[in-house]
Protein backbone atom coordinates (compact mmCIF):
# COMPACT_ATOMS: atom_id res chain seq x y z
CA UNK A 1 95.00 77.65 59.88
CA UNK A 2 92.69 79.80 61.54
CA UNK A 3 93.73 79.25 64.80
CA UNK A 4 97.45 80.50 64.06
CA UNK A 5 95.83 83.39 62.51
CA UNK A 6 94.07 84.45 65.83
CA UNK A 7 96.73 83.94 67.86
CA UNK A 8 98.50 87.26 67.05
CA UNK A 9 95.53 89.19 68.01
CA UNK A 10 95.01 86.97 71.26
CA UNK A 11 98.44 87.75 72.15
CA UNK A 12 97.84 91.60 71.72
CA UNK A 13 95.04 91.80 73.60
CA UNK A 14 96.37 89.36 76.81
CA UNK A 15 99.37 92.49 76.77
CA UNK A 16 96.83 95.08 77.00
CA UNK A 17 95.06 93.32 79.93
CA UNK A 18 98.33 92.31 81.14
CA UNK A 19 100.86 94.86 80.87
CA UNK A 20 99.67 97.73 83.55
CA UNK A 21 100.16 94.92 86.04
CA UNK A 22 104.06 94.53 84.64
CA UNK A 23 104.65 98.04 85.24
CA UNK A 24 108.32 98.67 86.58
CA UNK A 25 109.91 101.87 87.62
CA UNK A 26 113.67 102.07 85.33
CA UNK A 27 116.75 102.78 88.03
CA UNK A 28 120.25 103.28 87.48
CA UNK A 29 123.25 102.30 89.80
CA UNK A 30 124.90 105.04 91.56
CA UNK A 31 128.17 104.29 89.76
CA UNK A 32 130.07 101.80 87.45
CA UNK A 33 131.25 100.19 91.31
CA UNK A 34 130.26 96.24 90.96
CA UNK A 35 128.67 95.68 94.41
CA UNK A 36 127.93 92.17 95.31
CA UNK A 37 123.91 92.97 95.20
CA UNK A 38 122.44 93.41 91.93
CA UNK A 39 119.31 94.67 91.83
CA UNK A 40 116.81 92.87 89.40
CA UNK A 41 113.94 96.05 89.35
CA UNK A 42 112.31 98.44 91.52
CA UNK A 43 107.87 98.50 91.87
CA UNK A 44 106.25 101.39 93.62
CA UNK A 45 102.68 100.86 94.32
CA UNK A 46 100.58 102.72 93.80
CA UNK A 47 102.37 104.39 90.95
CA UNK A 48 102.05 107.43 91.74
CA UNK A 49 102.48 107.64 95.02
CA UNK A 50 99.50 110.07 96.67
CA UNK A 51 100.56 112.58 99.62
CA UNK A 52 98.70 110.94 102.46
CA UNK A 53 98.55 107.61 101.75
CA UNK A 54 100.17 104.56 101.89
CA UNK A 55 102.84 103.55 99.46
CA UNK A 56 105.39 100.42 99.22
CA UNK A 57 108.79 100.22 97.55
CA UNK A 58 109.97 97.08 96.32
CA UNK A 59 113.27 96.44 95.24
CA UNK A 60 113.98 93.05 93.69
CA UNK A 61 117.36 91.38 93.71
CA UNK A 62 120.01 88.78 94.33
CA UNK A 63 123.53 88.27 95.44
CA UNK A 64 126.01 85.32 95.79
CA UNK A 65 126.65 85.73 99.22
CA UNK A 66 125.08 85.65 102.58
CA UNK A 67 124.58 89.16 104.22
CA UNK A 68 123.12 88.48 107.93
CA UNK A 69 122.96 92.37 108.71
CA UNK A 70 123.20 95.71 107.65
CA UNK A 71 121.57 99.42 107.13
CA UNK A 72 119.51 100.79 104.24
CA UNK A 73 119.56 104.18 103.74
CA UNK A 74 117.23 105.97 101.79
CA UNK A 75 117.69 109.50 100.41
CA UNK A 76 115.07 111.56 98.35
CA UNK A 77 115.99 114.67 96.88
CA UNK A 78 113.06 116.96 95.42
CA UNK A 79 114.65 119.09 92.43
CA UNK A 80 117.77 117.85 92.91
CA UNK A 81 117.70 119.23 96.52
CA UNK A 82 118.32 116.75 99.61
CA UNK A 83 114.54 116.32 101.63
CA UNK A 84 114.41 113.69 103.36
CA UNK A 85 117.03 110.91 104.67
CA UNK A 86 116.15 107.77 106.46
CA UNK A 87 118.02 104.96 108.04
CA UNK A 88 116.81 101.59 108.17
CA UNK A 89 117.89 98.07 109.74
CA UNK A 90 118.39 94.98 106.32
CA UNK A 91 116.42 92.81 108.55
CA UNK A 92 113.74 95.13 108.87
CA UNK A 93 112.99 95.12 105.23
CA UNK A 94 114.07 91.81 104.11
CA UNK A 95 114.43 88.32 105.83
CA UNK A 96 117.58 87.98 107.72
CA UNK A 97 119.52 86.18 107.23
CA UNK A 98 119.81 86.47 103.34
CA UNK A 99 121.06 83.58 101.86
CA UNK A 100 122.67 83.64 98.49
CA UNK A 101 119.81 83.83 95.34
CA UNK A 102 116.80 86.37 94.91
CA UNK A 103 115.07 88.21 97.92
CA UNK A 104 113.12 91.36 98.05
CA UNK A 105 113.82 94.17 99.96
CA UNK A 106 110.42 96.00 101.06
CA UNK A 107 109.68 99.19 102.34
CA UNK A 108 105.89 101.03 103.46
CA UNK A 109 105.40 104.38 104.36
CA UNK A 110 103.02 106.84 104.46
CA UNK A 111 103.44 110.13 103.12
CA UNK A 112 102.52 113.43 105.02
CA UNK A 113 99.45 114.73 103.30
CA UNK A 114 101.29 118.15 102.63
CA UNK A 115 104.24 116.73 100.54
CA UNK A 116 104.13 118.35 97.52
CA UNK A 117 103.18 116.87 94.28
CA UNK A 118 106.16 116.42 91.86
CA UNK A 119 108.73 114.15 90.44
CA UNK A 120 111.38 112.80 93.08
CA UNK A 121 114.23 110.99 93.37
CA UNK A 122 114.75 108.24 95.75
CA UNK A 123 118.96 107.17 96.44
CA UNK A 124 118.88 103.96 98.23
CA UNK A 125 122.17 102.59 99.36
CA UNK A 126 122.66 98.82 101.35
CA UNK A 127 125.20 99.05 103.02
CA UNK A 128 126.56 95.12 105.23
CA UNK A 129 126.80 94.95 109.04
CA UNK A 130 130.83 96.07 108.89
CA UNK A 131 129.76 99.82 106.78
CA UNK A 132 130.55 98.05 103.56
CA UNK A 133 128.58 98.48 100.66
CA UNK A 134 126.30 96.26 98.97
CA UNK A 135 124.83 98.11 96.39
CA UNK A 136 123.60 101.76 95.79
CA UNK A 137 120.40 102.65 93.33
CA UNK A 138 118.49 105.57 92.58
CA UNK A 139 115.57 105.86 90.83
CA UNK A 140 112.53 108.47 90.06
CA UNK A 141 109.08 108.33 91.34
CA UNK A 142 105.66 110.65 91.33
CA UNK A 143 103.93 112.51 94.27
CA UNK A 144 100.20 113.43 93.39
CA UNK A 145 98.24 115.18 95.67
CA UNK A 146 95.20 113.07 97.26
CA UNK A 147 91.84 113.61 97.18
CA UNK A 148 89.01 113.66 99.57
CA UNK A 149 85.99 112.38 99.08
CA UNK A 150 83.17 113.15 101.13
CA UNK A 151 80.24 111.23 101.57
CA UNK A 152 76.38 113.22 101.10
């Protein structure tokens, strides 16, 4: 009896150890279109993203078809104002080719150390090797300004 009784609290505190780890940024689909991609979830790390460092995008998802090529193309706006646009090669973020099931699309970058801190949004559209569209996202993310730290 006493062990069933514990195991409510040793549940509670594996999620507090646990949940920071299972941290996903919420996206929405561009519109109600049904694209043959469905994206599964989205994780920025780190979370936020600091001007001057490094940070990695990873979108999670799956389709039932085989895409051997296209072009991501990534759009942030800052306020609701266009910033930045970027055009990428598929195989350059994922595996090529990608056969049907779960892959993960992955993106690094380092931010200049003058962007300014804020919330952002990010539009990312995957588009096949013909121009067609595979599926188009957009989601928010943080910009906090870095720190130095100097040594005495």
């Amino acid at each position: 009896m006493a062990i069933s009784q514990a195991q409510p609290l040793l549940l509670l505190l594996l999620s507090v150890f646990f949940l920071p780890a299972l941290h996903a940024t919420s996206f929405t689909y561009c519109d109600k279109r049904l694209d043959p991609v469905k994206v599964t979830g989205v994780k920025i790390s780190p979370d936020p993203v600091v001007s001057g460092a490094a940070a990695t995008f990873k979108i999670f998802g799956s389709t039932g078809e085989d895409i051997s090529g296209g072009k991501v193309v990534i759009r942030v706006l800052y306020f609701g104002i266009p910033v930045h646009t970027e055009t990428h090669d598929l195989c350059d973020e994922t595996a090529c080719p990608v056969a049907p099931g779960s892959f993960v699309l992955s993106h690094s970058q380092t931010l200049p150390s003058i962007t300014p801190p804020g919330t952002y949004t990010l539009k990312m559209t995957i588009n096949d090797k013909n121009g067609g569209r595979l599926t188009c996202i957009s989601f928010k993310f943080k910009i906090t300004v870095g720190s130095a730290v100097f040594a005495s």
